[in-house]
Protein backbone atom coordinates (compact mmCIF):
# COMPACT_ATOMS: atom_id res chain seq x y z
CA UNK A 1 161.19 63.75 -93.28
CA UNK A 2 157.97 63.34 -91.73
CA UNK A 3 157.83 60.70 -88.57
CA UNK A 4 155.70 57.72 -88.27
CA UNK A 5 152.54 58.14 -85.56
CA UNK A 6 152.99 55.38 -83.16
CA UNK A 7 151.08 54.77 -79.87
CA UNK A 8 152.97 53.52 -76.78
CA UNK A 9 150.96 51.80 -73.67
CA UNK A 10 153.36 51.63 -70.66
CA UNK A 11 153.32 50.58 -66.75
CA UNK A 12 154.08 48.33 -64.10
CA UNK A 13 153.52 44.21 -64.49
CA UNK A 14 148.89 43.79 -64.04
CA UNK A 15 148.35 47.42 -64.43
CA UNK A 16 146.33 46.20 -67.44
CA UNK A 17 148.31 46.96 -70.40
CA UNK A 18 147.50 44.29 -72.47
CA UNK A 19 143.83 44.86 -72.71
CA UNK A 20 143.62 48.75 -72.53
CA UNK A 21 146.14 48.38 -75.96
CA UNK A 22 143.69 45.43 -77.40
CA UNK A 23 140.58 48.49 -77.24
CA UNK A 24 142.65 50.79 -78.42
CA UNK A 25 143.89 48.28 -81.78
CA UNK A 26 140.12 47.07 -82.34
CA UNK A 27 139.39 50.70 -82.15
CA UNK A 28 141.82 52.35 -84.36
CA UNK A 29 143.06 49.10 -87.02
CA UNK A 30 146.31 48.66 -85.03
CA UNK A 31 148.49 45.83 -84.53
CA UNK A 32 149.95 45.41 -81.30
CA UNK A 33 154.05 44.70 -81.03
CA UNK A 34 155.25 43.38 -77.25
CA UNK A 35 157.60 45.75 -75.07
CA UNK A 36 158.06 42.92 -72.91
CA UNK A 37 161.68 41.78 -72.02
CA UNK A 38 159.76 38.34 -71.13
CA UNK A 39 157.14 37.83 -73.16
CA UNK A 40 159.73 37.80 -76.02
CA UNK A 41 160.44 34.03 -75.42
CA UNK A 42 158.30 30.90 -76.03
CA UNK A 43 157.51 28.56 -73.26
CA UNK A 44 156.04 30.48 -70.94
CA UNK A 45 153.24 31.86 -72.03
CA UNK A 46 150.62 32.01 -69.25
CA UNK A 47 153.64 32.63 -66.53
CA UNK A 48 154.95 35.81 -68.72
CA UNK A 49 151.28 37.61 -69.15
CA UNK A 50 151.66 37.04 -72.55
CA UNK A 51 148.40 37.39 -74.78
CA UNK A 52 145.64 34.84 -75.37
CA UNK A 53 146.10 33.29 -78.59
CA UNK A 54 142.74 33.94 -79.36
CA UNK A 55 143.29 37.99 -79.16
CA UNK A 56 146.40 37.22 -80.68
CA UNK A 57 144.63 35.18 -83.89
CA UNK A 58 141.89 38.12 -84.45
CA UNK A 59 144.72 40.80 -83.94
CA UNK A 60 148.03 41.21 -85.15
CA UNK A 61 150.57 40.48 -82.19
CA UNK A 62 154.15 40.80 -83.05
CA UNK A 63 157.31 39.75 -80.78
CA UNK A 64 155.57 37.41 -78.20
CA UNK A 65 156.95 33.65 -78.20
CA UNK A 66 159.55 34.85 -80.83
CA UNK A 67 162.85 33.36 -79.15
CA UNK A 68 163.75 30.75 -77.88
CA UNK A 69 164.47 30.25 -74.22
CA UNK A 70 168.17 29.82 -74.67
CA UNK A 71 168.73 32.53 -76.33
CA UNK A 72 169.90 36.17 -75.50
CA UNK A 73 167.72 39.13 -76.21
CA UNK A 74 169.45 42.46 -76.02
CA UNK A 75 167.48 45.97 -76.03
CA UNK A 76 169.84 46.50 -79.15
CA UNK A 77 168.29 43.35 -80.90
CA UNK A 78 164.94 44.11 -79.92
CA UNK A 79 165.17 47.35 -81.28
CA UNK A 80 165.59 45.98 -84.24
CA UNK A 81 162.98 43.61 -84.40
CA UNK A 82 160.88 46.34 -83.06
CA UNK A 83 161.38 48.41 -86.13
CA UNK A 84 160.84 45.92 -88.77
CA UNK A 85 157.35 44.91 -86.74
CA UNK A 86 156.40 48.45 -86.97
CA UNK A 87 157.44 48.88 -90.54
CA UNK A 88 155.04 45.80 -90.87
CA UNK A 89 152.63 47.47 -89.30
CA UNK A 90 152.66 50.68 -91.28
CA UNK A 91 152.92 48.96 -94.43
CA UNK A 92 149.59 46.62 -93.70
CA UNK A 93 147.76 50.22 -93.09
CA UNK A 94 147.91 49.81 -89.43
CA UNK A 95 148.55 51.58 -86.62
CA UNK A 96 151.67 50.18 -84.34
CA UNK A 97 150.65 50.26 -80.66
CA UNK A 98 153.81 49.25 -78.35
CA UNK A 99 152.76 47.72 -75.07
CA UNK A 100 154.93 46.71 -72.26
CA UNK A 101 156.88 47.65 -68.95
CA UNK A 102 160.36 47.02 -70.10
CA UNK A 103 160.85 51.20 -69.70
CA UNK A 104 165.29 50.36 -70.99
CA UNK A 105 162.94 49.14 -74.27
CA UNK A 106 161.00 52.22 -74.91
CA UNK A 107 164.28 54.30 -74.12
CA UNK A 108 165.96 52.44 -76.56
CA UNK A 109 163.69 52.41 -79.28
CA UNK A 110 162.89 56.35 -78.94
CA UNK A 111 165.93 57.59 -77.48
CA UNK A 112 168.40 56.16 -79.64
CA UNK A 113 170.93 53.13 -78.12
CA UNK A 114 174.53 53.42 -77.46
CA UNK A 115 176.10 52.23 -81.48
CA UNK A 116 178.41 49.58 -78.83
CA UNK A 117 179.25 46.55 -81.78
CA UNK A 118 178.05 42.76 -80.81
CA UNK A 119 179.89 41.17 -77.68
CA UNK A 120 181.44 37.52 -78.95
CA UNK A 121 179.14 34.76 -77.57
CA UNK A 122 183.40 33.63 -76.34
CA UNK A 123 184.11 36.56 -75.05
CA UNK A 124 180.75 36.94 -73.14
CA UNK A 125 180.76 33.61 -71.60
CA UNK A 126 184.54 34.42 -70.33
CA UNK A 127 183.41 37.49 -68.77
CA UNK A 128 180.77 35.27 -66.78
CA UNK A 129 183.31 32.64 -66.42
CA UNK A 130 185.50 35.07 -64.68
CA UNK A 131 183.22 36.71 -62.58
CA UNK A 132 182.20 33.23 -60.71
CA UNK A 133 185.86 32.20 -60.48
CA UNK A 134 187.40 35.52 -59.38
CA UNK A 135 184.22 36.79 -57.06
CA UNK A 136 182.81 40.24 -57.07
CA UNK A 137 185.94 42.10 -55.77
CA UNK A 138 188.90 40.81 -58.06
CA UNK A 139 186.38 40.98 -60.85
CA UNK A 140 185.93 44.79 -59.95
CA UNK A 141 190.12 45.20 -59.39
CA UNK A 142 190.06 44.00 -62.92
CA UNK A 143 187.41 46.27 -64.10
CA UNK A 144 189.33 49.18 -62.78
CA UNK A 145 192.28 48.66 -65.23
CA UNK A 146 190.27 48.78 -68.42
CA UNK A 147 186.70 50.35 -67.46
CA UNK A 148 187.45 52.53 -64.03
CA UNK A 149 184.26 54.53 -64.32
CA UNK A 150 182.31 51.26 -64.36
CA UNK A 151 184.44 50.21 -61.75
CA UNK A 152 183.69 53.26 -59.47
CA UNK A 153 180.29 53.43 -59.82
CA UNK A 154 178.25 50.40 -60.58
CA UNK A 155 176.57 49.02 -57.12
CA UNK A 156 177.53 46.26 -55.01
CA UNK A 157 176.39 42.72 -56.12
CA UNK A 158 175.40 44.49 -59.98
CA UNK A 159 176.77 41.37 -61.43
CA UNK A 160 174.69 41.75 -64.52
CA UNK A 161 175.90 45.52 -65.14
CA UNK A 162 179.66 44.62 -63.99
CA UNK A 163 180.36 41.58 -66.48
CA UNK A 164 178.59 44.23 -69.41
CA UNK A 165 180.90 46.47 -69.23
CA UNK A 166 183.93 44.24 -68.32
CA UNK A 167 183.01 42.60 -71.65
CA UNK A 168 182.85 45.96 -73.72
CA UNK A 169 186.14 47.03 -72.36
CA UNK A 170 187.82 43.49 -73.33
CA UNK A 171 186.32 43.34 -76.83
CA UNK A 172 186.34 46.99 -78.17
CA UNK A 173 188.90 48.74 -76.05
CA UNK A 174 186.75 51.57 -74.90
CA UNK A 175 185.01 51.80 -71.63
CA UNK A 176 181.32 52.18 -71.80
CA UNK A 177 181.54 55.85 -71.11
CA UNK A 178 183.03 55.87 -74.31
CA UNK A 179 180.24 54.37 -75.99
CA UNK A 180 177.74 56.51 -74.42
CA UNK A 181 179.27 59.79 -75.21
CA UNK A 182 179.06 58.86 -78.98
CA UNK A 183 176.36 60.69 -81.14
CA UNK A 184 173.22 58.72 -81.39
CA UNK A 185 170.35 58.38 -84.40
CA UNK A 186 167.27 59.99 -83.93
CA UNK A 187 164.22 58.41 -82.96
CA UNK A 188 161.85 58.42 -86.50
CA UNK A 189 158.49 58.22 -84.93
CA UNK A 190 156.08 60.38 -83.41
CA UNK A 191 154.96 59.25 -80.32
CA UNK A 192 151.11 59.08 -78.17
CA UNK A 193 152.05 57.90 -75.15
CA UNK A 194 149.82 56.76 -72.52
CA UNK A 195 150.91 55.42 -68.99
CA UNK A 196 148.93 53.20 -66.66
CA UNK A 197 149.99 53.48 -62.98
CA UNK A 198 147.21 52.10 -61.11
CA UNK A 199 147.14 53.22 -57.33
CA UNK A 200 149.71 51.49 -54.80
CA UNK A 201 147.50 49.00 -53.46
CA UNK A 202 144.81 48.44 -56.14
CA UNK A 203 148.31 47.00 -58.46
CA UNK A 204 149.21 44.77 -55.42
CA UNK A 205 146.00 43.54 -55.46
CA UNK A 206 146.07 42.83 -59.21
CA UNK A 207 149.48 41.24 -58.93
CA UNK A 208 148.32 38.89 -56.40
CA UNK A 209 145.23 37.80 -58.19
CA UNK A 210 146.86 37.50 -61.39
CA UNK A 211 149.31 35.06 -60.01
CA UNK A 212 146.59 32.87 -58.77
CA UNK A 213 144.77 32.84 -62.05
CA UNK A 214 148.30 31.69 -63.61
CA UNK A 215 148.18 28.83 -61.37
CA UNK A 216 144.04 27.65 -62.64
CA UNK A 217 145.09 28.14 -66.32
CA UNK A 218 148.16 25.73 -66.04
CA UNK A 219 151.08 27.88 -65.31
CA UNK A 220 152.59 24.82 -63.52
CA UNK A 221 152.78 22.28 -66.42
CA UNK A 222 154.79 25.40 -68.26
CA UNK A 223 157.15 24.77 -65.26
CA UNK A 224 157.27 21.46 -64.96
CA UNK A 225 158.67 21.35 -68.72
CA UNK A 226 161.33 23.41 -68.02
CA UNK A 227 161.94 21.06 -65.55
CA UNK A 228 162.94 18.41 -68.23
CA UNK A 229 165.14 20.80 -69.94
CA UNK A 230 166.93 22.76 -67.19
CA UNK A 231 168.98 25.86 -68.47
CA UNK A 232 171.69 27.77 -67.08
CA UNK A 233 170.66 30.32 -64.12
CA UNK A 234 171.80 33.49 -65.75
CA UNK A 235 169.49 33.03 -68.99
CA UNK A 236 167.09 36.04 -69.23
CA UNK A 237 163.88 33.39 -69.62
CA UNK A 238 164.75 32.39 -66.15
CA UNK A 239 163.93 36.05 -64.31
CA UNK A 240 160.33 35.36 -65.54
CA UNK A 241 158.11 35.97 -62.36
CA UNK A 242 157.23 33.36 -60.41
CA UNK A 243 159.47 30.72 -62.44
CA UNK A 244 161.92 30.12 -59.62
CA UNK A 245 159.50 30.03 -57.17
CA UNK A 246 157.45 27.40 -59.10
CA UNK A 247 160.28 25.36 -59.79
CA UNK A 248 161.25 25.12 -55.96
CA UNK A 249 157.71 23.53 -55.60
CA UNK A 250 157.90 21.17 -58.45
CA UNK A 251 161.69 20.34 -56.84
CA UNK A 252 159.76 19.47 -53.22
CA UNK A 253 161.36 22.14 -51.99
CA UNK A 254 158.67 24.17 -50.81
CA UNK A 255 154.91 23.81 -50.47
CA UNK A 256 152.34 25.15 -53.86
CA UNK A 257 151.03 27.74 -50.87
CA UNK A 258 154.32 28.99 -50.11
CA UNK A 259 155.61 29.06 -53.69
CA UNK A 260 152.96 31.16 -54.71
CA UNK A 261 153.18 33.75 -51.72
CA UNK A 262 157.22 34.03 -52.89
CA UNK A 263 155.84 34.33 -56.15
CA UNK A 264 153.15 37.27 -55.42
CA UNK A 265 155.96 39.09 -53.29
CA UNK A 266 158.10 38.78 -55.71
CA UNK A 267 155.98 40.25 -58.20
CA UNK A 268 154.92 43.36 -56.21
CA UNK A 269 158.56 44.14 -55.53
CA UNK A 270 159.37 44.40 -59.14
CA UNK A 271 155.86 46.19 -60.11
CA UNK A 272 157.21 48.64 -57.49
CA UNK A 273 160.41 49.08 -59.13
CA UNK A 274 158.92 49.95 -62.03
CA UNK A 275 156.51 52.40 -60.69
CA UNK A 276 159.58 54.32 -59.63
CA UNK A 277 161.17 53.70 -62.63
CA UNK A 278 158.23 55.44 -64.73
CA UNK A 279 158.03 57.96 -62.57
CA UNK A 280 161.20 59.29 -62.88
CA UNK A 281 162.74 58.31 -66.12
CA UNK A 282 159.05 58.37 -68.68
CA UNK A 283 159.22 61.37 -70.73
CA UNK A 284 157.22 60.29 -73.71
């Protein structure tokens, strides 16, 4: 069976992503569907990068502002989503272009993900429940009974990684090795990659402007409405860049200078983590 062509844009947070994939769908009739872990959820649209609406209006966009920000949004969910946006795609006569630098994403959606069946919102929440009553090191003695390769090897203070595979364990009875080792689908698209990784200091330099610019085009007022409507710490919505940092000003906490150096720092630190990351683990 022949695969579908599909064009991937990849790299680090202000590498320029978004518009090199805008060129490339004006110039070849494609519609553009968000890798983004972030930009998947709706209130924060200037604070997650995510598209103008304008470019989004005159283009088809597909997965930005999608979920709500108390939700969960797995790769395995996204996957799916991803593949009925590019079967949209396909059957409109255009050409899907995949932009983003959520690299687990990409992996997913071309490598195939580990066939592990839905976690229980119960059983989830019991894991987390557990894991702030218990602390890290009980909560890792536990781990060992049901999940010891988990146990052995995840890092200190992986909280995020440890309750995952505590949960697993509890709900299916098989460590994640388990799940890993089973056979996985083949990806059914053809792949044109292409991979932005500006130079060290020309992405800090992006990052930092970038963040500034969020502040002129009203980033704050996104803040100050989650503000009104405060959610739970571990919600994914709440590792969007500069959100915490923001918040502490709105709070009186800190001063708008200071929130927005934390919030530039912060930024570089993760667009360096993800240079490394596509460095070593792209392959597409």
């Amino acid at each position: 069976m022949s695969q579908a062509k599909i064009i991937l844009v990849a790299g680090p947070t202000a590498s320029g992503k978004s518009a090199f994939a805008l060129d490339l769908a004006r110039q070849m009739k494609g519609s553009i569907i968000n890798v983004d872990a972030l930009q998947i959820y709706k209130g924060l649209p200037i604070l997650s990068s995510q598209p103008k609406a304008s470019d989004q209006h005159n283009t088809p966009h597909y997965l930005y502002g999608t979920r709500e920000p108390t939700e969960r949004s797995s790769a395995g969910q996204w996957v799916q989503m991803a593949q009925d946006a590019i079967a949209a795609a396909l059957n409109t006569g255009r050409l899907p272009i995949l932009v983003g630098g959520t690299g687990l994403y990409f992996r997913a959606l071309l490598g195939g993900l580990a066939n592990i069946p839905p976690i229980p919102e119960e059983i989830r929440a019991a894991a987390q429940v557990n894991y702030e009553v218990w602390g890290e090191d009980k909560f890792r003695q536990e781990l060992m009974k049901i999940d010891p390769s988990s146990a052995l090897k995840l890092a200190r203070h992986d909280r995020q990684r440890l309750i995952r595979a505590y949960e697993v364990a509890i709900h299916t009875g098989h460590p994640l090795r388990y799940w890993h080792e089973q056979p996985r689908v083949p990806s059914p698209y053809s792949p044109e990659s292409h991979l932005l990784m500006p130079e060290r200091d020309d992405l800090y330099a992006r990052c930092n402007q970038r963040f500034k610019h969020m502040i002129k085009e009203g980033a704050l007022d996104e803040v100050r409405a989650f503000l009104h409507t405060p959610l739970p710490e571990n919600l994914p919505v709440m590792k969007t860049l500069g959100l915490r940092e923001l918040m502490s000003h709105l709070k009186g906490e800190i001063s708008l200078e200071e929130a927005i150096r934390k919030a530039q720092q912060t930024t570089r630190n993760y667009a360096k983590r993800q240079m490394t990351w596509f460095r070593h683990q792209w392959s597409y």
